[in-house]
Protein backbone atom coordinates (compact mmCIF):
# COMPACT_ATOMS: atom_id res chain seq x y z
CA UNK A 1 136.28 149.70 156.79
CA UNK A 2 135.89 146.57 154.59
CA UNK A 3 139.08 145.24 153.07
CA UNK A 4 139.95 145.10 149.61
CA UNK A 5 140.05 141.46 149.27
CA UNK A 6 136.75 141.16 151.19
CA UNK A 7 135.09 143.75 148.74
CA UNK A 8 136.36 141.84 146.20
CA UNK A 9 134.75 138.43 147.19
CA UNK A 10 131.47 140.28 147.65
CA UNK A 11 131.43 141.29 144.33
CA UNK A 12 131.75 137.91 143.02
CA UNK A 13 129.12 136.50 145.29
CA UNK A 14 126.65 139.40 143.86
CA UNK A 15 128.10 138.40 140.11
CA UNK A 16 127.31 134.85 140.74
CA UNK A 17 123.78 135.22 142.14
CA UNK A 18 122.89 137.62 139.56
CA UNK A 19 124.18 134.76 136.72
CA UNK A 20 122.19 131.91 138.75
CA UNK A 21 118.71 134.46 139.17
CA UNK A 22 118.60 135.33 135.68
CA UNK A 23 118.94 132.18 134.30
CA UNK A 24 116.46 130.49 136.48
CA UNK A 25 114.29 133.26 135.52
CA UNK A 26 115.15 133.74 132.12
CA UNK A 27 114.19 129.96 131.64
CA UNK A 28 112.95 126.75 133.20
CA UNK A 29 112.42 123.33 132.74
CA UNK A 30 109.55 121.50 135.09
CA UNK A 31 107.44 118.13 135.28
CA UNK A 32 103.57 118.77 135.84
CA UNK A 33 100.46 116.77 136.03
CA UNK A 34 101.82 113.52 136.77
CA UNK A 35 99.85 110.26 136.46
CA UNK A 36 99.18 106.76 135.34
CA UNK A 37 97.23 105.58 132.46
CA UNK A 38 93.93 103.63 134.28
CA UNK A 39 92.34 100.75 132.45
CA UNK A 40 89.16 101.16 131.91
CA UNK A 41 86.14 99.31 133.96
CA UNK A 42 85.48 95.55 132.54
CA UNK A 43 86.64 97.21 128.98
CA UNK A 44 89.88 96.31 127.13
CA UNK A 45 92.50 99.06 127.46
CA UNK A 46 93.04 101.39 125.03
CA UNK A 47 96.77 101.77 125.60
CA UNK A 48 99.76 99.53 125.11
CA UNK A 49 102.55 98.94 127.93
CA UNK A 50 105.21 96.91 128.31
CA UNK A 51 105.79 92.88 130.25
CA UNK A 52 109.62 94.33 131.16
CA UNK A 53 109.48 98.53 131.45
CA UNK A 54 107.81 101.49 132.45
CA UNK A 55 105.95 103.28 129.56
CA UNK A 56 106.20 107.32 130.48
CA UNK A 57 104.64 109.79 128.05
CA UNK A 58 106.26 113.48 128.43
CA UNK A 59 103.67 115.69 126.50
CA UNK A 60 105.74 118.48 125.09
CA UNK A 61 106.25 120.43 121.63
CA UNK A 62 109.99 120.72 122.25
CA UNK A 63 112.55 118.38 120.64
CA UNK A 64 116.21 117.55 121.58
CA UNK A 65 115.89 116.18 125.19
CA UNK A 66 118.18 113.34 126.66
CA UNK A 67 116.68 111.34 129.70
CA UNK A 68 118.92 109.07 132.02
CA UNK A 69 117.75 106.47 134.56
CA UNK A 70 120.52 106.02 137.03
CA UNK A 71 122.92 107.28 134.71
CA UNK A 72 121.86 105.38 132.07
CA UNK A 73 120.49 106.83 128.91
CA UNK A 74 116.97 105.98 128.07
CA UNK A 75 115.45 105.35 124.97
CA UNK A 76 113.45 108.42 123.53
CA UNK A 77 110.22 107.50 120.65
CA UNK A 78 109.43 111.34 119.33
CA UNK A 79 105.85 111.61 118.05
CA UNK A 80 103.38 114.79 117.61
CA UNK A 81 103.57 116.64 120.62
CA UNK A 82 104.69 113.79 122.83
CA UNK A 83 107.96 111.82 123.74
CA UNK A 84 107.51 108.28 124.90
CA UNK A 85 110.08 106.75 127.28
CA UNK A 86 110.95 102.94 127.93
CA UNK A 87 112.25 102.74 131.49
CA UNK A 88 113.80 100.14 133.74
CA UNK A 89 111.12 98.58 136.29
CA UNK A 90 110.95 100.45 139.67
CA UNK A 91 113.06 103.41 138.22
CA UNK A 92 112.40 106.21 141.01
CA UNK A 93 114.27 109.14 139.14
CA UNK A 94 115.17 110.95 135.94
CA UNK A 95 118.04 113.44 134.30
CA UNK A 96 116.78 115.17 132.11
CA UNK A 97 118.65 117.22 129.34
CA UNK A 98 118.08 119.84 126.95
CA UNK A 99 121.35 121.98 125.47
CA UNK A 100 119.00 124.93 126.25
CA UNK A 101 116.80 124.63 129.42
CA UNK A 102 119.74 122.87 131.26
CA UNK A 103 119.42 120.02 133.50
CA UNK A 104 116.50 118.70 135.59
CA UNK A 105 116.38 115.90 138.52
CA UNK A 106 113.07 114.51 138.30
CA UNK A 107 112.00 112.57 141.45
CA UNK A 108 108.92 110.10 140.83
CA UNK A 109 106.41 110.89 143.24
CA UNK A 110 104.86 109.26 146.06
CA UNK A 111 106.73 106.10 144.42
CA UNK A 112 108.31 104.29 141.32
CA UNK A 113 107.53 103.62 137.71
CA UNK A 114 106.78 99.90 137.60
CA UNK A 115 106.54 97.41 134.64
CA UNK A 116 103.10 96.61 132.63
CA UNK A 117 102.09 99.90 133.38
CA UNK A 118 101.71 103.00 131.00
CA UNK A 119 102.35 107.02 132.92
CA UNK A 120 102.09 110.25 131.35
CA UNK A 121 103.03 113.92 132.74
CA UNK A 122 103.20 117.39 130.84
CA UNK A 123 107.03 118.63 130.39
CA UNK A 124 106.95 122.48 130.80
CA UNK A 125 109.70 124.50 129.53
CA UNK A 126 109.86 128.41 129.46
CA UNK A 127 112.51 130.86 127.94
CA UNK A 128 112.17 134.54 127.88
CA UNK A 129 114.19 135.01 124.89
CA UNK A 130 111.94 132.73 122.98
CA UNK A 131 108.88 133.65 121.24
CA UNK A 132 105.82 131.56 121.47
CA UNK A 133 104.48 130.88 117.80
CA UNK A 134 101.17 129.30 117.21
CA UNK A 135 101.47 126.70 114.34
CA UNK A 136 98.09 125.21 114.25
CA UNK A 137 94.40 126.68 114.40
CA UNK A 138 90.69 124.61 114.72
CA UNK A 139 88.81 124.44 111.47
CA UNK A 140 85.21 124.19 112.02
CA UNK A 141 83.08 123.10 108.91
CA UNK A 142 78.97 122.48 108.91
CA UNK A 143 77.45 121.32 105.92
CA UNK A 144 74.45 121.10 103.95
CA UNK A 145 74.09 118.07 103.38
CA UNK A 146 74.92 116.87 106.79
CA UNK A 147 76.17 113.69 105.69
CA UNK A 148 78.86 115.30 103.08
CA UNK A 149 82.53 113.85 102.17
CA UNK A 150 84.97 116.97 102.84
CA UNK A 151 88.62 116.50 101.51
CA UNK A 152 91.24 118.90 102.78
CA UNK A 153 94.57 119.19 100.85
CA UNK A 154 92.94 115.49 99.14
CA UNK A 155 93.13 114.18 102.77
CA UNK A 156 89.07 112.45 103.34
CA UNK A 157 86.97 113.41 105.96
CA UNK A 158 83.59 112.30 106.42
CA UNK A 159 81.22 114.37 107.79
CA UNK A 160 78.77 113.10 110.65
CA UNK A 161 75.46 115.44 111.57
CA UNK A 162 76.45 118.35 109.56
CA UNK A 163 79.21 119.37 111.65
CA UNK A 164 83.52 118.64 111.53
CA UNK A 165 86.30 119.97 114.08
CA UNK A 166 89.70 119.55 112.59
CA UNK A 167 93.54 120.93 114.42
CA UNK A 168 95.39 121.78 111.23
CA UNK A 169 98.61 124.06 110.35
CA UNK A 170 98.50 127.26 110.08
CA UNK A 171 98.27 128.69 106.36
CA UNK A 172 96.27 127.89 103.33
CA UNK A 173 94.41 124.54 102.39
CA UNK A 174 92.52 123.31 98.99
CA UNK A 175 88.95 121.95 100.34
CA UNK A 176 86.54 120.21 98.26
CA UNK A 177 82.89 119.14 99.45
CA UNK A 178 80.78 116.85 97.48
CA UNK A 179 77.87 114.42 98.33
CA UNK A 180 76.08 112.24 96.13
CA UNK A 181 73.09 114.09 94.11
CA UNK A 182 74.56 117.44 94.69
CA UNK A 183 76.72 119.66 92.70
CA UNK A 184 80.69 119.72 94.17
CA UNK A 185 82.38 122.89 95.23
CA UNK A 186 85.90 123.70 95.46
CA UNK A 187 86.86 126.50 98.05
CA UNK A 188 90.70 127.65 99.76
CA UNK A 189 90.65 128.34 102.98
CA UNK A 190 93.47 130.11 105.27
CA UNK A 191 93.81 129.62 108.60
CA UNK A 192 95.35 131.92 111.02
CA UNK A 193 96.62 131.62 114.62
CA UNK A 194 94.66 134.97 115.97
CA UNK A 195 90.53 132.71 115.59
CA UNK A 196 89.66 129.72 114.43
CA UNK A 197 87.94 129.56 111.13
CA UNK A 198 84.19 128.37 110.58
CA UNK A 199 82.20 128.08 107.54
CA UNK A 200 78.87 126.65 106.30
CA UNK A 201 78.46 125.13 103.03
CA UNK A 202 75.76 124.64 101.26
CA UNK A 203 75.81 122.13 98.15
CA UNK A 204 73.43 122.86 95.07
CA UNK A 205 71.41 120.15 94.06
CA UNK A 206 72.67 118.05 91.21
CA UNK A 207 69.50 115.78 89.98
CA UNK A 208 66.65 115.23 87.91
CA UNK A 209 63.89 112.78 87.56
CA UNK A 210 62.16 111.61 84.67
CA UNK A 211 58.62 110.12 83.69
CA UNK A 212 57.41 108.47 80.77
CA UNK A 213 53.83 107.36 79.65
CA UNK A 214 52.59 105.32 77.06
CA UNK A 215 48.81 104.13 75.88
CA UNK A 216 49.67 100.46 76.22
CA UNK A 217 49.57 98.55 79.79
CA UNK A 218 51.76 96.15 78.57
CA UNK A 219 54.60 98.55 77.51
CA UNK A 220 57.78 97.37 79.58
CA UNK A 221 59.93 100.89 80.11
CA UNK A 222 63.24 100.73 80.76
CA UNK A 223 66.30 103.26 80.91
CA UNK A 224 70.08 102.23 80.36
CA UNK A 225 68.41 98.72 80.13
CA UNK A 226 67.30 98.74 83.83
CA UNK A 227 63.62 98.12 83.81
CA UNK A 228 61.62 101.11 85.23
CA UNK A 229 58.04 100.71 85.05
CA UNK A 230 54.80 99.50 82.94
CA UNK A 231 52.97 101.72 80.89
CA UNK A 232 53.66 104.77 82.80
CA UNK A 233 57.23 105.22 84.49
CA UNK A 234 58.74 107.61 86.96
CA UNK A 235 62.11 107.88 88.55
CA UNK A 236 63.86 108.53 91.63
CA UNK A 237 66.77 110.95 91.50
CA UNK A 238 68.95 110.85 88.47
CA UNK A 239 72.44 112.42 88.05
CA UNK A 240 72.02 114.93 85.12
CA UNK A 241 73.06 113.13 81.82
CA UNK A 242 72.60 111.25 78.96
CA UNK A 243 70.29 108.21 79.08
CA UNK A 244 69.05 105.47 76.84
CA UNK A 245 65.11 105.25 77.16
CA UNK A 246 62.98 102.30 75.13
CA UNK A 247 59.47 100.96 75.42
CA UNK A 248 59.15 97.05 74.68
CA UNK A 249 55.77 95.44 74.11
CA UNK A 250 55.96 91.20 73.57
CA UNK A 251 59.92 91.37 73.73
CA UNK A 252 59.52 93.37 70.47
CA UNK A 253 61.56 96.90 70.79
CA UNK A 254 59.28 99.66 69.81
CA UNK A 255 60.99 103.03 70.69
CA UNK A 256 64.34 104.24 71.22
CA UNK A 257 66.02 107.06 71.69
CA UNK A 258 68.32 109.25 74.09
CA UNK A 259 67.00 111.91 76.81
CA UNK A 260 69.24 114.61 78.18
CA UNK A 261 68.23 115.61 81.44
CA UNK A 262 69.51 119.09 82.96
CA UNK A 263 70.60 119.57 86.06
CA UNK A 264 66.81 120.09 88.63
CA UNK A 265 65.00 119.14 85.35
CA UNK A 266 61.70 117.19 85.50
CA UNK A 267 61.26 115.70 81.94
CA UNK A 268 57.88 114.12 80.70
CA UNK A 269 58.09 111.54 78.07
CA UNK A 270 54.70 111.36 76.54
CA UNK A 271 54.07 108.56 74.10
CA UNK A 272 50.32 108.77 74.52
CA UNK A 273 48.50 108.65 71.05
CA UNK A 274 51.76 108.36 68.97
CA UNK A 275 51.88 105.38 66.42
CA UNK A 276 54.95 103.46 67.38
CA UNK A 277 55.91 100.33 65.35
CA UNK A 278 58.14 97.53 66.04
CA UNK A 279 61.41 98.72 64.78
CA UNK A 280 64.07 97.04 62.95
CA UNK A 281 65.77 93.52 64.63
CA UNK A 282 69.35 92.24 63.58
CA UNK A 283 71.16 88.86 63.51
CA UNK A 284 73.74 90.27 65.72
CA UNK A 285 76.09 86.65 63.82
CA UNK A 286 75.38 88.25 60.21
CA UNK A 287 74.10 91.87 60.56
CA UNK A 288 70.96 91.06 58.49
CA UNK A 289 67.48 92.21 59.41
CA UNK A 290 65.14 89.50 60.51
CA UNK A 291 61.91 91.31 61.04
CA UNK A 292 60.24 94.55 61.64
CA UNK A 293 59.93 97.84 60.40
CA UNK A 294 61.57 101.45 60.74
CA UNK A 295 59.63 103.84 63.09
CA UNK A 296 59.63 107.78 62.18
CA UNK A 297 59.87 108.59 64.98
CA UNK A 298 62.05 106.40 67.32
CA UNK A 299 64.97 109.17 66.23
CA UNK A 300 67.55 106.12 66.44
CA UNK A 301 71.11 105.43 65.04
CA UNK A 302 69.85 104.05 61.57
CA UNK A 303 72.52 101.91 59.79
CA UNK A 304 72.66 100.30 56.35
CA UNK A 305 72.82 96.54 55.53
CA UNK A 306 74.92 97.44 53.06
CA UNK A 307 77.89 99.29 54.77
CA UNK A 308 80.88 96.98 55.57
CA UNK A 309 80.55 95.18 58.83
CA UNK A 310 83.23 95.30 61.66
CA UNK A 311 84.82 92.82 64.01
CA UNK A 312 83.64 93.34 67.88
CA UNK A 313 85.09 91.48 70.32
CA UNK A 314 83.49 91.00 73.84
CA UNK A 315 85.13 89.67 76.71
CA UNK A 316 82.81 88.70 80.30
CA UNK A 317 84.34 89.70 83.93
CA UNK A 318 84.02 85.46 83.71
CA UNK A 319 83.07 82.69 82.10
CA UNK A 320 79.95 82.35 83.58
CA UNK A 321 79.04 85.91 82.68
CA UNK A 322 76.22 86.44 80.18
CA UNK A 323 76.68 89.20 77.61
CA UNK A 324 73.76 90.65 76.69
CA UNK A 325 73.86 93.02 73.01
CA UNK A 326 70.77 95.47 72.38
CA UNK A 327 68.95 93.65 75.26
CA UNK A 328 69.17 89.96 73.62
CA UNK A 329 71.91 87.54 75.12
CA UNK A 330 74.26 86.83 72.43
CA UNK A 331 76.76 84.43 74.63
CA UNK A 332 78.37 83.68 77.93
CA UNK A 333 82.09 84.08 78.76
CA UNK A 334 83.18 86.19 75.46
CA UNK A 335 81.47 86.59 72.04
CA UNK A 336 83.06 87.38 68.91
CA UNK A 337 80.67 88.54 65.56
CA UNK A 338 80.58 91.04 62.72
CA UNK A 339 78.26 94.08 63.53
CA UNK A 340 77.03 97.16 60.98
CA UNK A 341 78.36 100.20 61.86
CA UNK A 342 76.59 102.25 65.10
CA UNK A 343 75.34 102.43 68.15
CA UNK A 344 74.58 99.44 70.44
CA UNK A 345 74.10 98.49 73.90
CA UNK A 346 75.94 96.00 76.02
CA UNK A 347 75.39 94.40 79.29
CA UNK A 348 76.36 91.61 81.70
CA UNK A 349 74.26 89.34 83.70
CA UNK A 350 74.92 86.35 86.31
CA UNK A 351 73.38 84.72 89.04
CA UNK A 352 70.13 87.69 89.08
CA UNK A 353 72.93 90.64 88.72
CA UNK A 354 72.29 92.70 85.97
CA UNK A 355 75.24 95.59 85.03
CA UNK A 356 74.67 98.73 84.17
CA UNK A 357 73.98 99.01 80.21
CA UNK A 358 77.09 101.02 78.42
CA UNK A 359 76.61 101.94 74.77
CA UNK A 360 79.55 101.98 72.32
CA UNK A 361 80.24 103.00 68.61
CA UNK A 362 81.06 100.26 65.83
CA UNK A 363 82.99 102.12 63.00
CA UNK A 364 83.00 100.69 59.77
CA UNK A 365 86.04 98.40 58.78
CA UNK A 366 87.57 98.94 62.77
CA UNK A 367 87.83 96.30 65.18
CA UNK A 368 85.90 96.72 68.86
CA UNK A 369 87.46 94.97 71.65
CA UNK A 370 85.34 95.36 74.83
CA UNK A 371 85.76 93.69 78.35
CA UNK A 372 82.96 94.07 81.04
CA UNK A 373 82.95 94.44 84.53
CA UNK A 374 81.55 92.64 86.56
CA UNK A 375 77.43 92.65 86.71
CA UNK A 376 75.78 94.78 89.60
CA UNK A 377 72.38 95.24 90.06
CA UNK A 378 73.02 98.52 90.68
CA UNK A 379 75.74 101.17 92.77
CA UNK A 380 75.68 102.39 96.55
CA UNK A 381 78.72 103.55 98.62
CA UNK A 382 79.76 103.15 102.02
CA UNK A 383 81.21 106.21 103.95
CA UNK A 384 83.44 104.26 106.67
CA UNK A 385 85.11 105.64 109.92
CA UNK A 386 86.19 104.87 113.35
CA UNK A 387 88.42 106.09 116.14
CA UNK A 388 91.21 104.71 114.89
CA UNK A 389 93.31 105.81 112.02
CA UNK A 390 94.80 103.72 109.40
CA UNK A 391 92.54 100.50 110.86
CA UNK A 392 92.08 98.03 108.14
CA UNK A 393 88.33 97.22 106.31
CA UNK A 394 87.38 94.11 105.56
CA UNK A 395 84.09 93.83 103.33
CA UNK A 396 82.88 90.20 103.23
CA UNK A 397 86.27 88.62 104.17
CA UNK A 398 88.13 90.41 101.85
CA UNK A 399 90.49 93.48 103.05
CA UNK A 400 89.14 97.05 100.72
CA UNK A 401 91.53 99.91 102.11
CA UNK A 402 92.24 101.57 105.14
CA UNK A 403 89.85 103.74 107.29
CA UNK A 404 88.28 106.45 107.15
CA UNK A 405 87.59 105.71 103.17
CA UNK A 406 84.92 105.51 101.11
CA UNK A 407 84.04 102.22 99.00
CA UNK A 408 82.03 102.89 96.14
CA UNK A 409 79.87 100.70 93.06
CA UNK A 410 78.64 98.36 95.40
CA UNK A 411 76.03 96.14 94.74
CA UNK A 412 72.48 97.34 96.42
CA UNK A 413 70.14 95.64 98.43
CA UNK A 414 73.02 92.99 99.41
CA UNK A 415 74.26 92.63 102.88
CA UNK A 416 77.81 93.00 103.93
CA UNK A 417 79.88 92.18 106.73
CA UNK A 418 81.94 95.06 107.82
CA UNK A 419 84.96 94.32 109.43
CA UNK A 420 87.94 97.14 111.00
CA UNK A 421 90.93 95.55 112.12
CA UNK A 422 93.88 97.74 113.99
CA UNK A 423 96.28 95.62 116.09
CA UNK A 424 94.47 93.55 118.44
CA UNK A 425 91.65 95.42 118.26
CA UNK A 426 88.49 95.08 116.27
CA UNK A 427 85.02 96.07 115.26
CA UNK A 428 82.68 94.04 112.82
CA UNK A 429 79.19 95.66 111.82
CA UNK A 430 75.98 94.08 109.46
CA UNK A 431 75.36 96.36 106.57
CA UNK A 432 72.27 95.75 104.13
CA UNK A 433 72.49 98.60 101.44
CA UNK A 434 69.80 99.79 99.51
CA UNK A 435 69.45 102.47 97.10
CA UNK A 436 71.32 104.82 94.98
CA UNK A 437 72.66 105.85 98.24
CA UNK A 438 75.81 106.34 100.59
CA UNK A 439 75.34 104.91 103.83
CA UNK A 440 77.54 106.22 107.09
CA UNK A 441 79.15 103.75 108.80
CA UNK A 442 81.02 104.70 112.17
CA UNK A 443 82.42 102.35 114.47
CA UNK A 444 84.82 101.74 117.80
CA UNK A 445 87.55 99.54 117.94
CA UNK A 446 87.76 97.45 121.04
């Protein structure tokens, strides 16, 4: 027969194997996949390490560890998904701590973590009691056009070929996706951890184009004071609007007037066989008419000599600026004069840069104070990325945001020096842009 006390002592030894079984099985805490970061062949590395430790990367989702090297604690930099330790040269072990996977003693193998060099493992832990939650999902988004500007939850993302793969959290999200020419469309999406979500989207054109014809083949055409063509005119793609079209023959204005232009619209301006005269000129100093004669039908803001003149003030992006008033340059710098109540033009020219022409209202008896930017001969946009985030852009020398970004109302058919600066590392690119156009710019740092 077995004694009492012996019976006794049994039964603790079962108690205390049963504690130890279940909680190695109910959870654990292990090091996988161990390795070291390997510079790459006659390339600068893409990681940083360290003249006096031993970079190690633990890839996990947990928080709260503690990590000791020879009793010592070690210092812990938390990022998304990953912890990053600094260790002692030739450290050959590690505690590590969590208050609920326990304790691990983590040999280094075949070795030791030495300085100037960069490791990285995967830091399992399991639990039973502890529910695995999902808390991000892939959004995959194609568009049409392929080389569209998405912005989720007013974050940018520039699309490249048609197609973008983004890891986001779980939930819903505001998207917007617009592209130059084409109509924008706002959408909410919802992601869920079960499939990722995909969806095409297909922009609407937004443009127009105009023509315009006239019997005379020395008719100058131009339309917000950009000149357009010589007796008979027609545009590339226009944004749907309002526009100011007039014909000049022998610097003499002989129509003007505004076209609307609907979204997809193809207007014709024909001006064949209609009897246009020169129409009325103005001393822009006294408001007086100096020659010329009312057309009826150049449908223009008439005003009267007579009505009480106001005070316009016009201030260049510099002194060297011209300022050019209903197509005739009135002054350079800043012009001050008295002007009948209306509608009139103004743009800015220097060194061969002409602005784009903006139109503004003189009431009568009210003062007009007007500064222009500076002239451009006319607006393109550069869509700008890299594989870096946050890298800084440089355009000609001088820094223009962070990437990815999009720089917009640049001059065309200039060329730029693109420059992306993070750390030590670099990327420069030659950029000549033409046309009402964005242009897709993607680069790698090195």
């Amino acid at each position: 027969m077995i004694s009492e006390t012996a019976l006794m002592k049994y039964c603790w030894i079962i108690i205390l194997w049963s504690l130890t079984a279940f909680s190695a099985i109910a959870q654990r805490m292990c090091v996988e996949d161990f390795g070291r970061y390997k510079k790459p062949f006659l390339r600068k590395a893409v990681f940083a390490t360290d003249k006096r430790h031993a970079l190690l990367d633990f890839f996990t989702n947990e928080k709260g560890f503690q990590f000791f090297a020879c009793n010592v604690a070690v210092s812990a930099t938390e990022g998304d998904g990953v912890v990053t330790l600094s260790l002692p040269h030739r450290t050959e072990s590690l505690l590590i701590k969590h208050p609920k996977y326990g304790d691990l003693v983590w040999k280094v193998p075949d070795g030791v973590l030495k300085k100037k060099r960069r490791y990285h493992a995967y830091l399992h832990t399991e639990s039973l009691d502890k529910e695995f939650r999902q808390e991000k999902q892939w959004a995959l988004f194609s568009t049409d056009p392929a080389h569209a500007i998405v912005y989720i939850d007013s974050l940018i993302y520039p699309v490249l070929e048609g197609h973008l793969s983004l890891y986001l959290p779980l939930g819903k999200h505001t998207c917007r996706i617009e592209s130059p020419f084409y109509q924008t469309l706002n959408d909410t999406i919802e992601l869920i951890d079960s499939v990722r979500f995909e969806k095409q989207y297909i922009l609407q054109p937004f443009y127009a184009y105009l023509s315009v014809e006239t019997d005379w083949s020395d008719a100058k055409i131009y339309l917000d004071g950009s000149l357009i063509g010589m007796q008979r005119a027609e545009t590339a793609r226009l944004m749907p609007g309002r526009y100011r079209l007039t014909v000049n023959r022998s610097d003499s204005l002989y129509y003007e007037r505004w076209v609307e232009l609907a979204n997809a619209e193809r207007k014709v301006v024909n001006l064949n066989g209609v009897e246009l005269y020169p129409l009325k000129q103005w001393d822009l100093n006294s408001g007086t008419i100096l020659a010329g004669e009312t057309s009826p039908d150049t449908r223009v803001d008439s005003v009267s000599v007579s009505e009480k003149l106001s005070d316009v003030y016009i201030k260049a992006f510099d002194s060297d600026t011209e300022i050019w008033l209903n197509r005739e340059r009135v002054g350079r710098g800043e012009w001050r004069g008295k002007l009948s109540p209306g509608f009139y033009a103004v743009s800015s020219k220097k060194e061969g840069l002409d602005s784009r022409t903006d139109f503004f209202w003189v009431e009568a008896s009210k003062t007009v104070e007007l500064n222009l930017i500076s002239p451009l001969a006319d607006y393109g946009l550069l869509n700008i990325s890299c594989d870096e985030v946050d890298a800084l852009v440089f355009l000609n020398g001088v820094m223009v945001g962070v990437a990815p970004c999009v720089l917009h109302n640049l001059p065309v058919d200039n060329t730029y020096r693109l420059r992306l600066v993070k750390g030590h590392k670099k990327a420069e690119k030659v950029i000549r842009l033409k046309g009402n156009d964005i242009v897709n710019v993607q680069l790698k740092l090195k």
